[in-house]
Protein backbone atom coordinates (compact mmCIF):
# COMPACT_ATOMS: atom_id res chain seq x y z
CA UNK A 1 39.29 12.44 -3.77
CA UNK A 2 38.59 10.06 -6.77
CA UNK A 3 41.34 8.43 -8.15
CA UNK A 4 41.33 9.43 -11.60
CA UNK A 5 41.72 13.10 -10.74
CA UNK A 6 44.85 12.18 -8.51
CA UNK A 7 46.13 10.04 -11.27
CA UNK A 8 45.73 13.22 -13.34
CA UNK A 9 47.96 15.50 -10.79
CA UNK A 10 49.84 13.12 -10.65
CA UNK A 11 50.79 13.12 -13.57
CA UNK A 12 50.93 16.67 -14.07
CA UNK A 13 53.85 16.76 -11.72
CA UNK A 14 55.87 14.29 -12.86
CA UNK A 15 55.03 14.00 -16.53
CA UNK A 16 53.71 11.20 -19.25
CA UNK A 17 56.72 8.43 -19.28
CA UNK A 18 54.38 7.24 -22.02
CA UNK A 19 54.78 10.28 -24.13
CA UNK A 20 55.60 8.91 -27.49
CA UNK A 21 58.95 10.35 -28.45
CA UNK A 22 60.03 11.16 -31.85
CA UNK A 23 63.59 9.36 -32.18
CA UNK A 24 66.29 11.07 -34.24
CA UNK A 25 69.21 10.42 -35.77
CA UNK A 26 72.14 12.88 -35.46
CA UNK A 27 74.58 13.22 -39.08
CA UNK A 28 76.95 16.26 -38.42
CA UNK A 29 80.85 15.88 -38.43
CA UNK A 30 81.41 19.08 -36.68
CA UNK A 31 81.58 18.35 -33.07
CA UNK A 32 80.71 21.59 -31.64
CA UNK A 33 77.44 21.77 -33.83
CA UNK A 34 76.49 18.25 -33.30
CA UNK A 35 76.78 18.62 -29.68
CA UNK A 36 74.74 22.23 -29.68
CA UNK A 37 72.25 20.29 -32.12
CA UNK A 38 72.01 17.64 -29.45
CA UNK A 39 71.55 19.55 -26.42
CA UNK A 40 68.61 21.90 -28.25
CA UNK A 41 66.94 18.52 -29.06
CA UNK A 42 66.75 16.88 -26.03
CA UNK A 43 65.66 20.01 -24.65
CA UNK A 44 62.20 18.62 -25.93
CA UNK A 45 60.42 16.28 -23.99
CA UNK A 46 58.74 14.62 -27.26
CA UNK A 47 62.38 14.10 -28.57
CA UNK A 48 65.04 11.05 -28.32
CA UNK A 49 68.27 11.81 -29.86
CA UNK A 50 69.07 7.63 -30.14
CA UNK A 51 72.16 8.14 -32.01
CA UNK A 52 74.85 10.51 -33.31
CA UNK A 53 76.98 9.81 -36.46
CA UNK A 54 80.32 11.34 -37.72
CA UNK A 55 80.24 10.88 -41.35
CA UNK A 56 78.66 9.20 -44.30
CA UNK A 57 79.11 5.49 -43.56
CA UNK A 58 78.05 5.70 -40.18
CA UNK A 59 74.62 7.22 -40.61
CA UNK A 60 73.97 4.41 -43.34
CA UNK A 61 74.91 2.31 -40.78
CA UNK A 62 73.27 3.56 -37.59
CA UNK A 63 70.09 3.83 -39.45
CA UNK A 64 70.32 0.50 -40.06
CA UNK A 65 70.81 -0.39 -36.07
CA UNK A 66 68.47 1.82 -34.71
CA UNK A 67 65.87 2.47 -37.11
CA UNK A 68 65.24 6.07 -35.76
CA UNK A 69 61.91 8.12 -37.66
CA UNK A 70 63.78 10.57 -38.51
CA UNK A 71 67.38 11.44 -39.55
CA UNK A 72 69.15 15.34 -39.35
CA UNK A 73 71.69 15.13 -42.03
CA UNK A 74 74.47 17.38 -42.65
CA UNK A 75 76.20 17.50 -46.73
CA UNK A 76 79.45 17.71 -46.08
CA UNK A 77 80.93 14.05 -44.49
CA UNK A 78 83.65 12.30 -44.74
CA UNK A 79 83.54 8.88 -46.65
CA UNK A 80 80.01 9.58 -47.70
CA UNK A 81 78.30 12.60 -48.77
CA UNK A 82 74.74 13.75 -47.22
CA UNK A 83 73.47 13.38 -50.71
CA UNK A 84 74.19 9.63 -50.97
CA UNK A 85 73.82 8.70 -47.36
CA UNK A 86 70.21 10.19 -48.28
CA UNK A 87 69.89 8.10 -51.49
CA UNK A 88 71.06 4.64 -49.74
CA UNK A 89 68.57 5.26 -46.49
CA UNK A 90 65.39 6.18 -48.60
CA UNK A 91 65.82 3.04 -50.76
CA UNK A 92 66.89 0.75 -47.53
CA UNK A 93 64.40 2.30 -45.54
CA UNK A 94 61.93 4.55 -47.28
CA UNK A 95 59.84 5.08 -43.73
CA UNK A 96 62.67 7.12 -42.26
CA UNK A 97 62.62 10.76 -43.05
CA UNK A 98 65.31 12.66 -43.31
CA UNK A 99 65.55 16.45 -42.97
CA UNK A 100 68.63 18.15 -44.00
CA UNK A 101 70.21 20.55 -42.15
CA UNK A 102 73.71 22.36 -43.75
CA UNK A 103 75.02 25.59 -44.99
CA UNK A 104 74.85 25.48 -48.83
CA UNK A 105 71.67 26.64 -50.51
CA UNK A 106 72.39 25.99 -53.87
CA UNK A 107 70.17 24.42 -56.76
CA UNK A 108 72.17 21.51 -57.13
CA UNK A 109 72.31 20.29 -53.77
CA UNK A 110 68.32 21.01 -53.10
CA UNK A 111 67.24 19.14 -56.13
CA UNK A 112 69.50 15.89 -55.69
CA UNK A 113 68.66 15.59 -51.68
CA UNK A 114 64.96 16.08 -52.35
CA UNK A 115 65.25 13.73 -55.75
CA UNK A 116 67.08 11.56 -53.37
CA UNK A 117 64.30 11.71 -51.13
CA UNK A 118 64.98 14.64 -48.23
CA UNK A 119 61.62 15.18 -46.77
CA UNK A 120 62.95 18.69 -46.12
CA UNK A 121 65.90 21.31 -46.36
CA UNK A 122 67.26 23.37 -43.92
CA UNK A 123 70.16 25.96 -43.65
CA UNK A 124 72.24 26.23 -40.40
CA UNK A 125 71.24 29.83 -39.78
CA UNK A 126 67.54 28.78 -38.64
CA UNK A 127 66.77 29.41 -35.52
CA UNK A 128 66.40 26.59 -32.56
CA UNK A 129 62.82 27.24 -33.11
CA UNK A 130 62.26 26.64 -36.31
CA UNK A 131 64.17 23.48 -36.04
CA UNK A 132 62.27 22.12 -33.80
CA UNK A 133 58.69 22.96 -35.38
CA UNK A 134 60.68 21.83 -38.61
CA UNK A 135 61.00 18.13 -36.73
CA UNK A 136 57.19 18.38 -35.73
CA UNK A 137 56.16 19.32 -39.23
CA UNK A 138 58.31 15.78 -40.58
CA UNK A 139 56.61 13.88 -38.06
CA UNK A 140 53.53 15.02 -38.48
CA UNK A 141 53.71 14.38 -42.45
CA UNK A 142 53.33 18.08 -42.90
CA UNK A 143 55.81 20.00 -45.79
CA UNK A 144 59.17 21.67 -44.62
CA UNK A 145 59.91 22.71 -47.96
CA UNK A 146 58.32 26.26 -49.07
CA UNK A 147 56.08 25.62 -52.15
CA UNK A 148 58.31 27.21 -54.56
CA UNK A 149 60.97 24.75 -54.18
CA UNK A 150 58.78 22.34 -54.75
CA UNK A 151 57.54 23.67 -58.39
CA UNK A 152 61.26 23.99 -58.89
CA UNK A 153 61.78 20.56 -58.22
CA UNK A 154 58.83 19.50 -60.50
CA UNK A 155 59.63 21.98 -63.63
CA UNK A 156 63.38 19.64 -63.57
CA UNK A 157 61.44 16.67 -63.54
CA UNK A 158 58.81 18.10 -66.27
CA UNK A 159 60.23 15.52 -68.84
CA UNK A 160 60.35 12.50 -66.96
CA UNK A 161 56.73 13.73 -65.90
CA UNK A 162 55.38 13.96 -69.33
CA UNK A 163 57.12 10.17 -70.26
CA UNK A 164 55.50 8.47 -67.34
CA UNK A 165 53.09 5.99 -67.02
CA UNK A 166 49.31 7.06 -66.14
CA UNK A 167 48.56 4.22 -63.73
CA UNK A 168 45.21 4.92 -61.81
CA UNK A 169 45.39 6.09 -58.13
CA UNK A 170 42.63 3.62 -57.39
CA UNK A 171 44.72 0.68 -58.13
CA UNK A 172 46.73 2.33 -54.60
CA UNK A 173 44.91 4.63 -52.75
CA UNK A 174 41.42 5.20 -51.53
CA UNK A 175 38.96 8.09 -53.03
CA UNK A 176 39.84 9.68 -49.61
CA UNK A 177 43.29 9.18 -49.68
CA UNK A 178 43.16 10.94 -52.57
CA UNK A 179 41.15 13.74 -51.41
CA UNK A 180 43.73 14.18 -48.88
CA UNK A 181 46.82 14.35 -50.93
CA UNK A 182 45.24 16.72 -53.08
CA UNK A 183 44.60 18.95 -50.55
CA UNK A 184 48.23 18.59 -49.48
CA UNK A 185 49.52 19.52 -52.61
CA UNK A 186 47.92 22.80 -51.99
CA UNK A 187 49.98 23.59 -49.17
CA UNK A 188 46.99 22.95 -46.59
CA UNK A 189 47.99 21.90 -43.15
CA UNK A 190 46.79 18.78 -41.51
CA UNK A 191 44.16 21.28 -39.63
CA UNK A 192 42.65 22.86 -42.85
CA UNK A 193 42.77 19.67 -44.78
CA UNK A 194 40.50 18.64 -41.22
CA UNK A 195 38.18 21.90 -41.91
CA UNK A 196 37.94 21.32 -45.45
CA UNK A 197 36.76 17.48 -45.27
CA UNK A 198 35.25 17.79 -41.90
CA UNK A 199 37.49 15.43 -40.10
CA UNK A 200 39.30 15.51 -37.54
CA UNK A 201 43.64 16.25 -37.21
CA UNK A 202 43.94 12.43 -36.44
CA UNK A 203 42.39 11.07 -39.25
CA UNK A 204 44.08 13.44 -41.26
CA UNK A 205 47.46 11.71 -39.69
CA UNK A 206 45.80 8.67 -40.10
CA UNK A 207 45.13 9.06 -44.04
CA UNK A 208 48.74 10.39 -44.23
CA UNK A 209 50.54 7.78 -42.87
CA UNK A 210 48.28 5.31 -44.97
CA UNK A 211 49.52 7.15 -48.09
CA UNK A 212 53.01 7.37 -47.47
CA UNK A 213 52.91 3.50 -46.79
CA UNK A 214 51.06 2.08 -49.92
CA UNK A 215 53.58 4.42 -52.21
CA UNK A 216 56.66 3.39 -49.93
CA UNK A 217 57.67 7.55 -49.08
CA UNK A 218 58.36 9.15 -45.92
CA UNK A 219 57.08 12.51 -46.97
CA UNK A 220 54.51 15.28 -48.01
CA UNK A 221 57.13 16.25 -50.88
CA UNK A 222 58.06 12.38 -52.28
CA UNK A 223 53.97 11.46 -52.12
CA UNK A 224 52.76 14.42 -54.28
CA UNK A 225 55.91 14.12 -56.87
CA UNK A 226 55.12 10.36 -57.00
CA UNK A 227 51.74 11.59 -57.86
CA UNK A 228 52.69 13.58 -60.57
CA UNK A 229 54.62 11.02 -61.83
CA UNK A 230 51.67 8.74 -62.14
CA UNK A 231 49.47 11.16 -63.36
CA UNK A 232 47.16 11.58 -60.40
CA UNK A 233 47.91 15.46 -59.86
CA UNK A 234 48.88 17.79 -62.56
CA UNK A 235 51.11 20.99 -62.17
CA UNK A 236 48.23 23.64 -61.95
CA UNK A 237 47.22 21.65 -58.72
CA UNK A 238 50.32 23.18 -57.03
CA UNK A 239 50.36 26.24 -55.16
């Protein structure tokens, strides 16, 4: 039998120890939800839960440590709310996405965790499921947020918009690039942004992640309203 097909079953039975993981960061000061959050995570092989924190300070701090891709933050901590644990990460370390995950739905709380930089928003009653295609959707640079919220989010910021500088996207980003996050700001998904530009899902990725680093985000949502910002999409582009 040729080696590379027993290296295949081989693998097959015991699995890819190489299988990039996606490593998370746990904010939640209720015990028995942290610990429930924990177990339905590492129920994934894809996922690393590298560290669990109990209130504000600590997730500032443990993001600092570990450096995970992505942290799940709760609102509600001690010392430090979710809202400006958010804020102090995304300036610190504006590659780490965080994806909140609480029980309030109000206005005010959406708007200053996704001004703050929330690459999504979550309540507690979604399922296991959704979670975890939520965390997939993060990494993949894909929205979280339904596009309603985000034309919520940009009629707030409709003044600030209007004030802002008109710097030219070419001075950052590619003609492709651009092409890309225009597309996203439809609501496409990496696969029909693929379709639509005849590419493939990893270039797609590829262009993402190349976006996200030239503006300094760590998100879908904080790319397109830095765009608007500069002038490079306007609100009828939005879905």
């Amino acid at each position: 039998m040729p080696q590379s097909i027993i290296k295949i079953r081989l693998g097959e039975v015991l699995g890819d120890n190489n299988m990039e993981k996606i490593r998370i960061l746990l904010a939640e000061d209720h015990t028995v939800v942290r610990e429930g959050t924990k177990k339905l995570l590492e129920s994934q092989s894809d996922f690393e839960v590298v560290g669990e924190a109990n209130d504000g300070e600590e997730v500032i701090e443990l993001a600092r440590k570990l450096r995970p891709e992505l942290v799940i933050m709760d609102i509600s901590m001690p010392k430090v709310s979710g809202i400006e644990a958010t804020k102090q990460i995304k300036v610190l370390y504006p590659n780490i996405a965080v994806l909140v995950l609480t029980g309030y739905d109000c206005d005010e709380y959406v708007f200053a965790l996704i001004e703050a930089g929330a690459a999504g928003y979550l309540l507690k009653d979604t399922s296991g499921d959704e979670l975890i295609k939520a965390i997939r959707h993060v990494k993949a640079g894909e929205p979280v947020l339904h596009p309603r919220i985000i034309r919520k989010i940009i009629d707030r910021l409709r003044a600030p918009l209007e004030e802002a500088a008109r710097a030219p996207a070419a001075e950052l980003l590619t003609g492709r690039e651009m092409e890309v996050l225009k597309l996203a700001a439809k609501g496409m998904s990496n696969a029909e942004i693929a379709d639509t530009l005849y590419l493939s899902i990893r270039t797609v990725q590829a262009h993402l992640r190349a976006i996200f680093n030239k503006l300094g985000v760590g998100s879908r949502s904080e790319a397109i309203v830095y765009a608007l910002k500069k002038g490079w999409l306007s609100l009828e582009e939005l879905p």
